[in-house]
C-alpha atoms as a PDB file:
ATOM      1  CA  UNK A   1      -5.309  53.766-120.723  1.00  0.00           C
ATOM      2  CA  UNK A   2      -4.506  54.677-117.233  1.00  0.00           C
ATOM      3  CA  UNK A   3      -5.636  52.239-113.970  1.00  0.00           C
ATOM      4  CA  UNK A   4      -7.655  53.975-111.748  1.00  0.00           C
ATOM      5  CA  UNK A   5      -5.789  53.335-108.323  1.00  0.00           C
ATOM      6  CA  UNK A   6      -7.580  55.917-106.151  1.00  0.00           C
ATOM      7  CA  UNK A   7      -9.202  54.778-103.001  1.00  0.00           C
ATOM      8  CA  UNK A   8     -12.718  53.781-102.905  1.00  0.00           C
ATOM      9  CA  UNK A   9     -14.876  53.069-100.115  1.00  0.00           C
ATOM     10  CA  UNK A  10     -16.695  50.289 -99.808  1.00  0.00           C
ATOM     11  CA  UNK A  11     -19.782  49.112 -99.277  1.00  0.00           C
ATOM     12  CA  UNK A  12     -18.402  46.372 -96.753  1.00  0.00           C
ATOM     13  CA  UNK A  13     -17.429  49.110 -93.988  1.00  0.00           C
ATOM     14  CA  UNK A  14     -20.951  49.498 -92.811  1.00  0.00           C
ATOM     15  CA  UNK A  15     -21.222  45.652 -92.612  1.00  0.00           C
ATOM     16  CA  UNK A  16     -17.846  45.602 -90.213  1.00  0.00           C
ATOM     17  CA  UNK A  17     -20.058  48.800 -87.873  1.00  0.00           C
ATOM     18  CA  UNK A  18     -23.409  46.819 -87.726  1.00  0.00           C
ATOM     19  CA  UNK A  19     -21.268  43.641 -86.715  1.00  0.00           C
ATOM     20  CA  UNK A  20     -19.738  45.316 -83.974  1.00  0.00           C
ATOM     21  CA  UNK A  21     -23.300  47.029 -83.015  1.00  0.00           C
ATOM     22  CA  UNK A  22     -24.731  43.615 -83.130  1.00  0.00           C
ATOM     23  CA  UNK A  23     -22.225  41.291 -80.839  1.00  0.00           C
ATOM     24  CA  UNK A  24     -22.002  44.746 -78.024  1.00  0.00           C
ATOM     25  CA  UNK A  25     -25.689  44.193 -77.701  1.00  0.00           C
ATOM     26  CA  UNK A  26     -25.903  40.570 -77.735  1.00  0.00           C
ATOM     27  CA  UNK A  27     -22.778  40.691 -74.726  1.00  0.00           C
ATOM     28  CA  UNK A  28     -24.966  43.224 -73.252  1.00  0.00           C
ATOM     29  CA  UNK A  29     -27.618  41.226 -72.901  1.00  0.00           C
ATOM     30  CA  UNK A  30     -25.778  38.645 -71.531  1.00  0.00           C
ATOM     31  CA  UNK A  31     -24.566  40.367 -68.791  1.00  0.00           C
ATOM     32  CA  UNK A  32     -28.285  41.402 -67.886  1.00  0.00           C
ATOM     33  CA  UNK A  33     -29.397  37.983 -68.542  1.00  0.00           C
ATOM     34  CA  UNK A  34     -26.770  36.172 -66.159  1.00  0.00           C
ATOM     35  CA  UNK A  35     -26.986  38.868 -63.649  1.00  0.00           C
ATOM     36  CA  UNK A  36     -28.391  36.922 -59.667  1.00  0.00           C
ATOM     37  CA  UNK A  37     -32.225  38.137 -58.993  1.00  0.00           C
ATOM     38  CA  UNK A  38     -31.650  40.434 -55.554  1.00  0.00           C
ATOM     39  CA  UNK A  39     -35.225  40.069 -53.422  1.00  0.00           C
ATOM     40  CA  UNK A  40     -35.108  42.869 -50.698  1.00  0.00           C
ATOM     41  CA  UNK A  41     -36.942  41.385 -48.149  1.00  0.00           C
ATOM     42  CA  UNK A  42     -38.456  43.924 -45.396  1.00  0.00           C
ATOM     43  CA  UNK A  43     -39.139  43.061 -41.835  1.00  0.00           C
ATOM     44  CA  UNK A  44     -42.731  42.077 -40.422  1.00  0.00           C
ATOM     45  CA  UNK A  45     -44.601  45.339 -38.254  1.00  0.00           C
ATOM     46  CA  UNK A  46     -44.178  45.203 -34.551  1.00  0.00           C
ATOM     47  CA  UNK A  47     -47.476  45.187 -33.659  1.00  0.00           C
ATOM     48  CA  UNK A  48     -47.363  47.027 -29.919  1.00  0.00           C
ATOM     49  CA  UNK A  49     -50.454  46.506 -27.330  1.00  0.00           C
ATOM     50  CA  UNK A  50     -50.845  50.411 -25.785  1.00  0.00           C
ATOM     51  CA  UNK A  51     -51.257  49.768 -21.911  1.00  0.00           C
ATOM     52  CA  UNK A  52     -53.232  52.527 -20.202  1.00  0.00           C
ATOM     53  CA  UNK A  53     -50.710  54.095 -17.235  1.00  0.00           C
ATOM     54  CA  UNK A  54     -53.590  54.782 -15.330  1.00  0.00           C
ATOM     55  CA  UNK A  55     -54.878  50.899 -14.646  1.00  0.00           C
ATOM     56  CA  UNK A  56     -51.742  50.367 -13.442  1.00  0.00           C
ATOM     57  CA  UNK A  57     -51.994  47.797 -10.055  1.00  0.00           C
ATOM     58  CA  UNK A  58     -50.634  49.355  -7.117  1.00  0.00           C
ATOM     59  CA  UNK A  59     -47.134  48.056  -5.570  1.00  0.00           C
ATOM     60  CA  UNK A  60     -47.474  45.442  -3.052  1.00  0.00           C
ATOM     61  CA  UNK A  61     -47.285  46.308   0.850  1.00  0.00           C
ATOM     62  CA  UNK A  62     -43.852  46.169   2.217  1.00  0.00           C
ATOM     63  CA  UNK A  63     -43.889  43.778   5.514  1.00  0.00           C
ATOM     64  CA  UNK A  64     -43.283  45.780   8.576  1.00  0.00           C
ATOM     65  CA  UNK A  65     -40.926  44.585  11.062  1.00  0.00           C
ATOM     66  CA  UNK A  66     -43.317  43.716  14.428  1.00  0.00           C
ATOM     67  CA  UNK A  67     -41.166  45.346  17.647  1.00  0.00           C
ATOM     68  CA  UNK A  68     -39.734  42.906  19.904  1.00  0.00           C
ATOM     69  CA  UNK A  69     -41.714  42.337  22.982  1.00  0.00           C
ATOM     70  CA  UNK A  70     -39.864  43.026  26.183  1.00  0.00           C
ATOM     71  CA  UNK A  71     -40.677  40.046  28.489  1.00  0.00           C
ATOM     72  CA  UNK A  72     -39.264  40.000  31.795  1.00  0.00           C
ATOM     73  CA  UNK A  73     -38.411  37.258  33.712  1.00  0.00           C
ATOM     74  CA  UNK A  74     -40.924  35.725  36.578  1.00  0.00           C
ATOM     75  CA  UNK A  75     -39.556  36.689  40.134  1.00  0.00           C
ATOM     76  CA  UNK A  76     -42.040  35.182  42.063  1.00  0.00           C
ATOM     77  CA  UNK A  77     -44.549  32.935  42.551  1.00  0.00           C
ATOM     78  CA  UNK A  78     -48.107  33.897  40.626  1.00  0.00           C
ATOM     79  CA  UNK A  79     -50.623  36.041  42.313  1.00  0.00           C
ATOM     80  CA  UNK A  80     -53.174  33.076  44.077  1.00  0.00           C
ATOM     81  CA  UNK A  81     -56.756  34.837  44.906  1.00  0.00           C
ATOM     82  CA  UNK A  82     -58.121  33.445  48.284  1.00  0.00           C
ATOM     83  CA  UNK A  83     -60.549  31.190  48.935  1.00  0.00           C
ATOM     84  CA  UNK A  84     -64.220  33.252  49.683  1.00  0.00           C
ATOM     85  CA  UNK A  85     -65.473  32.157  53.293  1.00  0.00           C
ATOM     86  CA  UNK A  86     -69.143  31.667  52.413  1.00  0.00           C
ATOM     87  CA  UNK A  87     -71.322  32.016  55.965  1.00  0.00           C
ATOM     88  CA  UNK A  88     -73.270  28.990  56.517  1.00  0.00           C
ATOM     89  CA  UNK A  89     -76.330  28.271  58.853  1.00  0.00           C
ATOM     90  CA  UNK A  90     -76.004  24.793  60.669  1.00  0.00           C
ATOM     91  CA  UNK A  91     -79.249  23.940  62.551  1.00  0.00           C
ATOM     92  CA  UNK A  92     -77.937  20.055  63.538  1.00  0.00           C
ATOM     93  CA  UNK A  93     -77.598  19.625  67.216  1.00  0.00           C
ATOM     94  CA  UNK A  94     -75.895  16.973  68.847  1.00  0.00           C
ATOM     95  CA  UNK A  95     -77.542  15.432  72.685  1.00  0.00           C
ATOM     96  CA  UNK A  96     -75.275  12.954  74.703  1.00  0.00           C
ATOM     97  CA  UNK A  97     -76.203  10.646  77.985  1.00  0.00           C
ATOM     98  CA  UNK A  98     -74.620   8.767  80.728  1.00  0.00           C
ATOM     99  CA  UNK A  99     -77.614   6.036  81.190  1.00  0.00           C
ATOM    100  CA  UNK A 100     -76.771   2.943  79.409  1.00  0.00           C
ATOM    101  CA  UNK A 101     -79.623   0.551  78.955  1.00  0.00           C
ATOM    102  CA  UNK A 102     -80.023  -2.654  81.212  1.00  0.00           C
ATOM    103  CA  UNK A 103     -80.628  -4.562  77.970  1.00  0.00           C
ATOM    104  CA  UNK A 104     -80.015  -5.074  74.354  1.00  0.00           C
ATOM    105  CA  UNK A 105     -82.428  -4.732  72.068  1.00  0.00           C
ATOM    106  CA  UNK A 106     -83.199  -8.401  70.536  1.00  0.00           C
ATOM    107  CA  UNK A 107     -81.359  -9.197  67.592  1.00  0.00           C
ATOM    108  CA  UNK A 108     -83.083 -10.425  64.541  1.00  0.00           C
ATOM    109  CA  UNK A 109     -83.038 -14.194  63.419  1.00  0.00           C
ATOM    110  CA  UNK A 110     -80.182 -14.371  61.029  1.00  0.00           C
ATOM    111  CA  UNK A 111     -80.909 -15.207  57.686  1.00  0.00           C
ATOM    112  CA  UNK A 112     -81.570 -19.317  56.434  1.00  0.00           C
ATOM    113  CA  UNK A 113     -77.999 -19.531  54.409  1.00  0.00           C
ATOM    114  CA  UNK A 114     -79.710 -22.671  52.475  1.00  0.00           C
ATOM    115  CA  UNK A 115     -78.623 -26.352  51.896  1.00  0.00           C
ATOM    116  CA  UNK A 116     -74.912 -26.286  51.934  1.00  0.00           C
ATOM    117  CA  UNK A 117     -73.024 -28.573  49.755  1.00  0.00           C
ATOM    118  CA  UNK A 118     -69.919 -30.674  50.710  1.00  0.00           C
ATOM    119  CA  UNK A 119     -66.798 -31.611  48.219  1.00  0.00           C
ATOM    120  CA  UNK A 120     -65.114 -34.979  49.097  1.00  0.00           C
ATOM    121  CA  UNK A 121     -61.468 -34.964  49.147  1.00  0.00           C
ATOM    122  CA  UNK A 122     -59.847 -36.957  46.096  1.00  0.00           C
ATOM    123  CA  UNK A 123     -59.196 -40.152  47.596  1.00  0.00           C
ATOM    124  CA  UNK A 124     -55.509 -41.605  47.625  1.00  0.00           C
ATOM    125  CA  UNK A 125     -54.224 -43.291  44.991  1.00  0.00           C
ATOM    126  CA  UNK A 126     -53.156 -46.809  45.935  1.00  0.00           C
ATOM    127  CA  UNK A 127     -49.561 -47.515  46.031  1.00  0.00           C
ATOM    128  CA  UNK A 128     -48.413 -50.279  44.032  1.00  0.00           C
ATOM    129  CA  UNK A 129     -47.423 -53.439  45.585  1.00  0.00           C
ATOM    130  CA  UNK A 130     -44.346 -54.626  43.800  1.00  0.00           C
ATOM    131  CA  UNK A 131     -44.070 -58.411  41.788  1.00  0.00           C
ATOM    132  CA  UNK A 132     -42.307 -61.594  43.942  1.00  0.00           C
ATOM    133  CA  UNK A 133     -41.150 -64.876  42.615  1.00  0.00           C
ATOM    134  CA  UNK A 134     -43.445 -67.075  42.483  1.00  0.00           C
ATOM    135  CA  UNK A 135     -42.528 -69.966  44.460  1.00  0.00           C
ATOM    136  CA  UNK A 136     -43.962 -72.872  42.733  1.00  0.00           C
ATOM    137  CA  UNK A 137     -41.122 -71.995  40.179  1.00  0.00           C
ATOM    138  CA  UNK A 138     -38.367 -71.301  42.443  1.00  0.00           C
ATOM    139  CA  UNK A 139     -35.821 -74.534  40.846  1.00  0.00           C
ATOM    140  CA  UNK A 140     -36.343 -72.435  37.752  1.00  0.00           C
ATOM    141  CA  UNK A 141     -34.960 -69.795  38.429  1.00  0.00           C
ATOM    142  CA  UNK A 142     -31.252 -70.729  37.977  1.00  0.00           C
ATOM    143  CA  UNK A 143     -29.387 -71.311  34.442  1.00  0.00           C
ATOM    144  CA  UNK A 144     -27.644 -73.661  33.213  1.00  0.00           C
ATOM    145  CA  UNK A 145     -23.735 -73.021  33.855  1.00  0.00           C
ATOM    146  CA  UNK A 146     -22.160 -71.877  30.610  1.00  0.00           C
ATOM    147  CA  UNK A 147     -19.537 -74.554  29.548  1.00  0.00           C
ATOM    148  CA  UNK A 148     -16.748 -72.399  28.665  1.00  0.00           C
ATOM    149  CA  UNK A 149     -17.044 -70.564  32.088  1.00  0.00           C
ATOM    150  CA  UNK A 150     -17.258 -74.152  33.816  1.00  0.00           C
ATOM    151  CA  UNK A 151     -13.946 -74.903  31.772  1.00  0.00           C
ATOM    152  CA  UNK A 152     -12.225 -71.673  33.347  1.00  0.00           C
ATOM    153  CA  UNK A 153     -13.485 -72.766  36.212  1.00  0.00           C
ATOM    154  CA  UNK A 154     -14.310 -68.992  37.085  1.00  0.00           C
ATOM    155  CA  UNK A 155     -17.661 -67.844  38.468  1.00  0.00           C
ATOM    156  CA  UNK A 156     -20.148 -65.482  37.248  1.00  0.00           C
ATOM    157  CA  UNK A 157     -22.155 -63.204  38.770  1.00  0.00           C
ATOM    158  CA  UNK A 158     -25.287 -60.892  36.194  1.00  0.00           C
ATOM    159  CA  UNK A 159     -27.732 -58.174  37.320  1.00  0.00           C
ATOM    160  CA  UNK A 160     -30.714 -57.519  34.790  1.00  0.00           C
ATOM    161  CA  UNK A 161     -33.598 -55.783  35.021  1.00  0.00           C
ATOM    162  CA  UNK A 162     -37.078 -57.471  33.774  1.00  0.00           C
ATOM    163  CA  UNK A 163     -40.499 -56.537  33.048  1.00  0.00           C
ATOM    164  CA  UNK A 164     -42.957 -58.526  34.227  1.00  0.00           C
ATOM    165  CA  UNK A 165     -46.646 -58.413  32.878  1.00  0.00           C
ATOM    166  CA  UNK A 166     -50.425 -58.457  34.311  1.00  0.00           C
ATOM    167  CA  UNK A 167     -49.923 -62.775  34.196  1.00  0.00           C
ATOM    168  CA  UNK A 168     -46.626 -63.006  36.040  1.00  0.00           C
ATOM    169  CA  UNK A 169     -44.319 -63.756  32.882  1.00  0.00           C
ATOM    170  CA  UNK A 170     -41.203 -62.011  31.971  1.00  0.00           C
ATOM    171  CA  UNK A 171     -41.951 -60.143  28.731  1.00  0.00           C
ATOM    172  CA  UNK A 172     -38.431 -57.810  28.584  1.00  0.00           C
ATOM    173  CA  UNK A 173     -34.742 -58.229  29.783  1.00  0.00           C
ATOM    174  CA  UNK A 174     -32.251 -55.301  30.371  1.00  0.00           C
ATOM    175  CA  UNK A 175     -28.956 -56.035  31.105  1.00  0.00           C
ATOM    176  CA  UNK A 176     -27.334 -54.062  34.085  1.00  0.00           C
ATOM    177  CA  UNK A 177     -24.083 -55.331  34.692  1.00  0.00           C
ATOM    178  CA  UNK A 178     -22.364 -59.529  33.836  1.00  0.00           C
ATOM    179  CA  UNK A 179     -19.266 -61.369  34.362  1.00  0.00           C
ATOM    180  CA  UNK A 180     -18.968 -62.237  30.824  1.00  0.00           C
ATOM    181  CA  UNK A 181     -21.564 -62.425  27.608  1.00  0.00           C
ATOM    182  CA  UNK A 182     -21.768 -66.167  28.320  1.00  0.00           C
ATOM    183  CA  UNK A 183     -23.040 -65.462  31.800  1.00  0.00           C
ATOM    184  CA  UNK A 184     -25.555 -63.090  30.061  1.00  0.00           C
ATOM    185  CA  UNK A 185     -27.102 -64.999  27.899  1.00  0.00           C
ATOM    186  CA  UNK A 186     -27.997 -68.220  29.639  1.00  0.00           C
ATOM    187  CA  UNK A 187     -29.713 -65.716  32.526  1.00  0.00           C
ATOM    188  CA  UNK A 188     -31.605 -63.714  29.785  1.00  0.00           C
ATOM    189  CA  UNK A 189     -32.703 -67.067  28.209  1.00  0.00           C
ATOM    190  CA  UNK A 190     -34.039 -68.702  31.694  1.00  0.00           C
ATOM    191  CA  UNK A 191     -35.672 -65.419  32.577  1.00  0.00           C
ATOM    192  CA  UNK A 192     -37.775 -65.484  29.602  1.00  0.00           C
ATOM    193  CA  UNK A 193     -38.852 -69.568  29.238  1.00  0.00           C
ATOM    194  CA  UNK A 194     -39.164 -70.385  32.513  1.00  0.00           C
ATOM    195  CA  UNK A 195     -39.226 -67.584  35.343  1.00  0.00           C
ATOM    196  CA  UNK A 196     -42.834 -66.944  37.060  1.00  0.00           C
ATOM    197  CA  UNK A 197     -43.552 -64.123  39.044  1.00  0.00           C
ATOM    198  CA  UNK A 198     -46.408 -63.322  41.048  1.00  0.00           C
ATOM    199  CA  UNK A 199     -47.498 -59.638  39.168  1.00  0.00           C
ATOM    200  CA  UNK A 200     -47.425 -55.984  40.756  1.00  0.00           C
ATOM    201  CA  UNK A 201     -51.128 -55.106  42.012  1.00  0.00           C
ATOM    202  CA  UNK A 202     -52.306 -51.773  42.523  1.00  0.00           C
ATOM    203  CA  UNK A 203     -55.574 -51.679  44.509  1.00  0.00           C
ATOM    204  CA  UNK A 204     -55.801 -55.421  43.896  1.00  0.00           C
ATOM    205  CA  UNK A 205     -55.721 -54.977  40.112  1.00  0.00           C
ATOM    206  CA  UNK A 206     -52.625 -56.840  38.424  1.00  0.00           C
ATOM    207  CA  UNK A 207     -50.321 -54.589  36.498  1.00  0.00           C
ATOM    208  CA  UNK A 208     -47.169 -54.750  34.685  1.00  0.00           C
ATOM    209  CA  UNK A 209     -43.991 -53.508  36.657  1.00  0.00           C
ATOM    210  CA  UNK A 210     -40.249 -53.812  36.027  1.00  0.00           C
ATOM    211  CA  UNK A 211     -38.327 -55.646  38.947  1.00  0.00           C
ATOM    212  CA  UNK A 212     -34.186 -56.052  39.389  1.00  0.00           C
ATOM    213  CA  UNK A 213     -32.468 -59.745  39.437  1.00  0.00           C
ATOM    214  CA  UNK A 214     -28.989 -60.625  40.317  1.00  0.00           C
ATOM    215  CA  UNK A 215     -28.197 -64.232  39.812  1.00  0.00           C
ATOM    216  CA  UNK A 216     -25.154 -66.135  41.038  1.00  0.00           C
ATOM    217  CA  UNK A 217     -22.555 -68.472  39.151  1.00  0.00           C
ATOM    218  CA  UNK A 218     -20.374 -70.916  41.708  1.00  0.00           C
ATOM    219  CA  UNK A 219     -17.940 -73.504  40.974  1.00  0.00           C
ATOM    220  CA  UNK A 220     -18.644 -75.411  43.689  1.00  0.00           C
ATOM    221  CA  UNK A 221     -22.594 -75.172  43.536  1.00  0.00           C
ATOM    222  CA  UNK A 222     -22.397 -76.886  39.601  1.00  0.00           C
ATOM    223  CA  UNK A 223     -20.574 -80.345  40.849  1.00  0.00           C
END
């Protein structure tokens, strides 16, 4: 028995060609598949308005250049026109005369100027008669000497100024000038207890008035 070893084809061989067909299509498709989507995309119309060359506006003027004026210089005084002599008729006439009349004509009664009235002048004012010690008082009028200045056996000599009122009382003391405080203040004290003054008068009516007093301090005068 002999082995048949010739070749025979099989039925697998158009299997291995339909294969093949089948993956070249299916890569195929893949390639269309994956391929980008290209959108051409065209430009809008130009849309153009037509314009009519006849309704075309005409070009504006061009501004002409005004010549210069050529103005001379004034020489000379301006022309003046003369005055017109108008012709006029004048009928006044004028008579004189030597005779002068023996007599005025009377003169009329002047005129009643009315009641007239009269301003009095201000009167004066009075002038003020100034205060004076009263002399009923006069032994009042000197202080006590002060005991320290009797000790120094020194004198003492104060000017004040005081006001005296409507009833002839001392109602203010200013000091001027004073040997010493001490000196001071017994004055200042006797000028307001016990100094009486006759008042200032104005037109006989009392007023008040401020009067200057110097008062004397001696050694000899207090023994």
């Amino acid at each position: 028995m002999h082995a048949d070893t010739r070749y025979h084809a099989s039925a697998p061989r158009s299997v291995s060609f339909g294969a093949a067909l089948a993956i070249n299509g299916a890569i195929l498709a893949g390639v269309i598949f994956a391929a980008p989507n290209i959108v051409v995309l065209e430009d809008p119309p130009v849309v153009m308005d037509p314009v009519d060359v006849r309704d075309r506006p005409p070009p504006p003027p061009e501004d002409e250049t005004k010549p210069v004026e050529n103005v001379q210089p004034r020489t000379s005084a301006p022309p003046v026109a003369p005055k017109p002599l108008v012709d006029t008729d004048s009928t006044t006439s004028i008579e004189t005369t030597t005779k002068i009349p023996d007599a005025l004509p009377p003169i009329g009664k002047p005129a009643d100027p009315g009641p007239t009235t009269t301003i009095d002048p201000p009167k004066p004012v009075p002038a003020l008669i100034g205060a004076t010690a009263d002399p009923r008082y006069a032994q009042d009028f000197q202080p006590e000497y002060p005991a320290q200045e009797m000790r120094a056996q020194r004198d003492g000599l104060v000017t004040l100024r005081v006001l005296i009122g409507a009833d002839g009382r001392v109602k203010a003391v200013e000091p001027v000038s004073a040997t010493s405080d001490a000196f001071f203040a017994v004055t200042r004290r006797q000028a307001l207890g016990k100094w009486r003054f006759r008042a200032a008068t104005r037109g006989g009516v009392p007023e008040e008035s401020w009067k200057t007093m110097t008062v004397r301090f001696r050694i000899e005068d207090a023994r």
